[in-house]
PDB file of N, CA and C in Angstrom:
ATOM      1  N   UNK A   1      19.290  94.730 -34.396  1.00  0.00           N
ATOM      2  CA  UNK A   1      20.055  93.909 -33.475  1.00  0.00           C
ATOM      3  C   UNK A   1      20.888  94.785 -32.545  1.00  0.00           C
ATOM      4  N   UNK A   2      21.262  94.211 -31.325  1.00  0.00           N
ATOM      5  CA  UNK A   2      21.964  95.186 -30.259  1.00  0.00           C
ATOM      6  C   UNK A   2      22.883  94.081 -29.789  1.00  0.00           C
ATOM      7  N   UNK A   3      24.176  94.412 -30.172  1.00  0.00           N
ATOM      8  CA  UNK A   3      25.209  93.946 -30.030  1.00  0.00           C
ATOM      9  C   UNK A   3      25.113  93.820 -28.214  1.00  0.00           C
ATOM     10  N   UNK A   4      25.851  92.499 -28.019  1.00  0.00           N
ATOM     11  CA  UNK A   4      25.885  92.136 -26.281  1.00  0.00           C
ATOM     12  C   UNK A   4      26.841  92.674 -25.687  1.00  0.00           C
ATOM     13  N   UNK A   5      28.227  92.794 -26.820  1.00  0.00           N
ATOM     14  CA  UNK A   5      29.781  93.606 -26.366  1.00  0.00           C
ATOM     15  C   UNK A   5      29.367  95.470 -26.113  1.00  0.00           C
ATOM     16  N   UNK A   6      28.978  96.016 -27.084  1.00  0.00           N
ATOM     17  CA  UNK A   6      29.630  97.071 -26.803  1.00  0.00           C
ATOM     18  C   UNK A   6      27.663  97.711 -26.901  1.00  0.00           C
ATOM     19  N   UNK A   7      26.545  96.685 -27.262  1.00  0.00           N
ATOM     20  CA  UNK A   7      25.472  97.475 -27.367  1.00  0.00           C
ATOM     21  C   UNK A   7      25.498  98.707 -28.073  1.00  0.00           C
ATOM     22  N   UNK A   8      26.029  98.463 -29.412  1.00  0.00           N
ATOM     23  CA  UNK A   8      25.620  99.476 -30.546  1.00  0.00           C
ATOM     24  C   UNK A   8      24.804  98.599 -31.554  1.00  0.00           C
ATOM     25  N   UNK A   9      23.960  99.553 -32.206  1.00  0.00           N
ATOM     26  CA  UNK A   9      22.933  99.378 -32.729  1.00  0.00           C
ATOM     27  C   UNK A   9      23.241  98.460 -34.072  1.00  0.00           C
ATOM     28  N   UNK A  10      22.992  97.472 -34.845  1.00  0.00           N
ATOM     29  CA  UNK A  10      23.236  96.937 -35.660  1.00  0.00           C
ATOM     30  C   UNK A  10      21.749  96.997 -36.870  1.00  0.00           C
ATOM     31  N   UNK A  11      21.655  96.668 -38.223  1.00  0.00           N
ATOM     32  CA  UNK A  11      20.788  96.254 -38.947  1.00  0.00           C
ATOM     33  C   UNK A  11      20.488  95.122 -38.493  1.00  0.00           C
ATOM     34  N   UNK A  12      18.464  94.991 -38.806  1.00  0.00           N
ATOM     35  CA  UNK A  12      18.247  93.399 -38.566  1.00  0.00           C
ATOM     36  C   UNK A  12      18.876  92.345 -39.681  1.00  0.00           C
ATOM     37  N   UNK A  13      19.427  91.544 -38.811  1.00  0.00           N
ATOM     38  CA  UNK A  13      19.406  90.617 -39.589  1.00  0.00           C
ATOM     39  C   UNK A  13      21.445  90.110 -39.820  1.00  0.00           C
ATOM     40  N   UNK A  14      21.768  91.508 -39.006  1.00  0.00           N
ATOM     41  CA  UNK A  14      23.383  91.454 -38.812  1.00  0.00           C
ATOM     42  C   UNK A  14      24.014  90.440 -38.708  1.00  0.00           C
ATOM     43  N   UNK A  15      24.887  89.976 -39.228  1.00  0.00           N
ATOM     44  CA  UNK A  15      25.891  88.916 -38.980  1.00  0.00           C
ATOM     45  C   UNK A  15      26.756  88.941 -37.524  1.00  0.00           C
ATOM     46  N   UNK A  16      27.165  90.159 -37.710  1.00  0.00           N
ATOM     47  CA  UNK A  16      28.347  90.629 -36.784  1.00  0.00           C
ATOM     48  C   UNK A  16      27.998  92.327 -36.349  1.00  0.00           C
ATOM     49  N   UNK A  17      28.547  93.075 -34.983  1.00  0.00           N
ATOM     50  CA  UNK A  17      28.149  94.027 -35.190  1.00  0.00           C
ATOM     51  C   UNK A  17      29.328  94.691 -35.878  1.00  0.00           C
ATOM     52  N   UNK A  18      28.426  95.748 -36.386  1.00  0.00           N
ATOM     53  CA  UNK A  18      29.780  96.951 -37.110  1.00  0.00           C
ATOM     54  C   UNK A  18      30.392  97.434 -36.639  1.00  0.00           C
ATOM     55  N   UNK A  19      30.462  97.620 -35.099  1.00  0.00           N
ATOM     56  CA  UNK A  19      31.262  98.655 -34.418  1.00  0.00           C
ATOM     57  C   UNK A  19      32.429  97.809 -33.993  1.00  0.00           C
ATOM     58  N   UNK A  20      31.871  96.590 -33.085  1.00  0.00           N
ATOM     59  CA  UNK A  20      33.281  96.373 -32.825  1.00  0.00           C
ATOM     60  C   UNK A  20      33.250  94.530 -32.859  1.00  0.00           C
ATOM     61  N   UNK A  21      32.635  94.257 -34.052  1.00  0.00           N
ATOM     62  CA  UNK A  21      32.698  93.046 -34.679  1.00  0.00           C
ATOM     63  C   UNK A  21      32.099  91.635 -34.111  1.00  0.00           C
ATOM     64  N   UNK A  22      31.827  91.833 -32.983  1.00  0.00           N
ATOM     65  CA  UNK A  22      31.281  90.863 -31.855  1.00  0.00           C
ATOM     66  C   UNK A  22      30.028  90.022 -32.833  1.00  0.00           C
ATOM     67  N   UNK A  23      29.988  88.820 -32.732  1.00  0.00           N
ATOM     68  CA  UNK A  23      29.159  88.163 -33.154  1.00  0.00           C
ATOM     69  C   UNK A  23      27.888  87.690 -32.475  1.00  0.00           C
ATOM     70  N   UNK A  24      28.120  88.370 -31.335  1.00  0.00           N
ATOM     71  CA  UNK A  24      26.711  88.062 -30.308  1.00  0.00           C
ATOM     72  C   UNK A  24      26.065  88.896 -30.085  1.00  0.00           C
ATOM     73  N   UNK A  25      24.914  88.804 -30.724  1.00  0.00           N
ATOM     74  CA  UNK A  25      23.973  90.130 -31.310  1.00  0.00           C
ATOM     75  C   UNK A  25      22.991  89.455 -30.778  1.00  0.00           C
ATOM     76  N   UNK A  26      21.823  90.358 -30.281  1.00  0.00           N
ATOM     77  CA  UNK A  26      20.985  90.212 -29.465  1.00  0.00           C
ATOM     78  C   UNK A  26      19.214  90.728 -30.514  1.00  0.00           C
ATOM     79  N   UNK A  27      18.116  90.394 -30.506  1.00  0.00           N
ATOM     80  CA  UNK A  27      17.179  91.007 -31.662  1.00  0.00           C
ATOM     81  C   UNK A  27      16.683  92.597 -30.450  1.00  0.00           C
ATOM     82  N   UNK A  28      16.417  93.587 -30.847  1.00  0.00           N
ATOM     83  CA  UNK A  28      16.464  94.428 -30.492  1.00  0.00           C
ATOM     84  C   UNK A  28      14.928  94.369 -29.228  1.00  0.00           C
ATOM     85  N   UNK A  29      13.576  93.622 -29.914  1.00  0.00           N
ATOM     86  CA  UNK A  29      12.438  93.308 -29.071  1.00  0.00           C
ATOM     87  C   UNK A  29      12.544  92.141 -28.358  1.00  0.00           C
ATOM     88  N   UNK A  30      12.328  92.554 -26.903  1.00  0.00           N
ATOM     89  CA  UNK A  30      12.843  91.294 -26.010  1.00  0.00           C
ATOM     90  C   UNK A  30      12.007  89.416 -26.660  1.00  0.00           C
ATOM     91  N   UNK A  31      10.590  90.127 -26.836  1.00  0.00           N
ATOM     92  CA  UNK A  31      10.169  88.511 -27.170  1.00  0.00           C
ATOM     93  C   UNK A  31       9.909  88.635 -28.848  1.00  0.00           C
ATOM     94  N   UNK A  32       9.645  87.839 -29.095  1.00  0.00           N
ATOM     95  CA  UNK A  32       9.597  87.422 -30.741  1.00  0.00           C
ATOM     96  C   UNK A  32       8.329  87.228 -30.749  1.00  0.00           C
ATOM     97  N   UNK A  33       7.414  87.480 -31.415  1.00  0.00           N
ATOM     98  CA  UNK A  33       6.048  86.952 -31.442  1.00  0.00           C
ATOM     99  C   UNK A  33       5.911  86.286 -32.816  1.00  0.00           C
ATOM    100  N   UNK A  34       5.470  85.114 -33.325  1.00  0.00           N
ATOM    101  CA  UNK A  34       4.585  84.736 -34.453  1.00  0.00           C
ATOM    102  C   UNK A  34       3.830  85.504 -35.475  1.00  0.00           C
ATOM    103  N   UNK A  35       4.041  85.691 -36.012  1.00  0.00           N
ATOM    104  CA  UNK A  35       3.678  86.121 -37.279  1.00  0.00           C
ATOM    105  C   UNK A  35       2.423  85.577 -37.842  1.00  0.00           C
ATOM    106  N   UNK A  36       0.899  86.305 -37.770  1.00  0.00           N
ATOM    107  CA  UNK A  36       0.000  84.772 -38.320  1.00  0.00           C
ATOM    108  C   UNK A  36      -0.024  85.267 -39.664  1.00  0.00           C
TER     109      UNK A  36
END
């Protein structure tokens, strides 16, 4: 995940980022694809 505030790098699946707590986390690959 890539935080929207400060764009530091987070684990997938983050709640919040670690750096500077922002809860608007972004998934790091722009599109999501399906899984078959």
């Amino acid at each position: 995940w890539i935080c929207r505030r400060c764009k530091g790098r987070n684990k997938a699946g983050a709640k919040k980022c670690r750096k500077c707590g922002s809860i608007y986390l972004r998934p790091k690959k722009k599109e999501i694809r399906a899984k078959k």
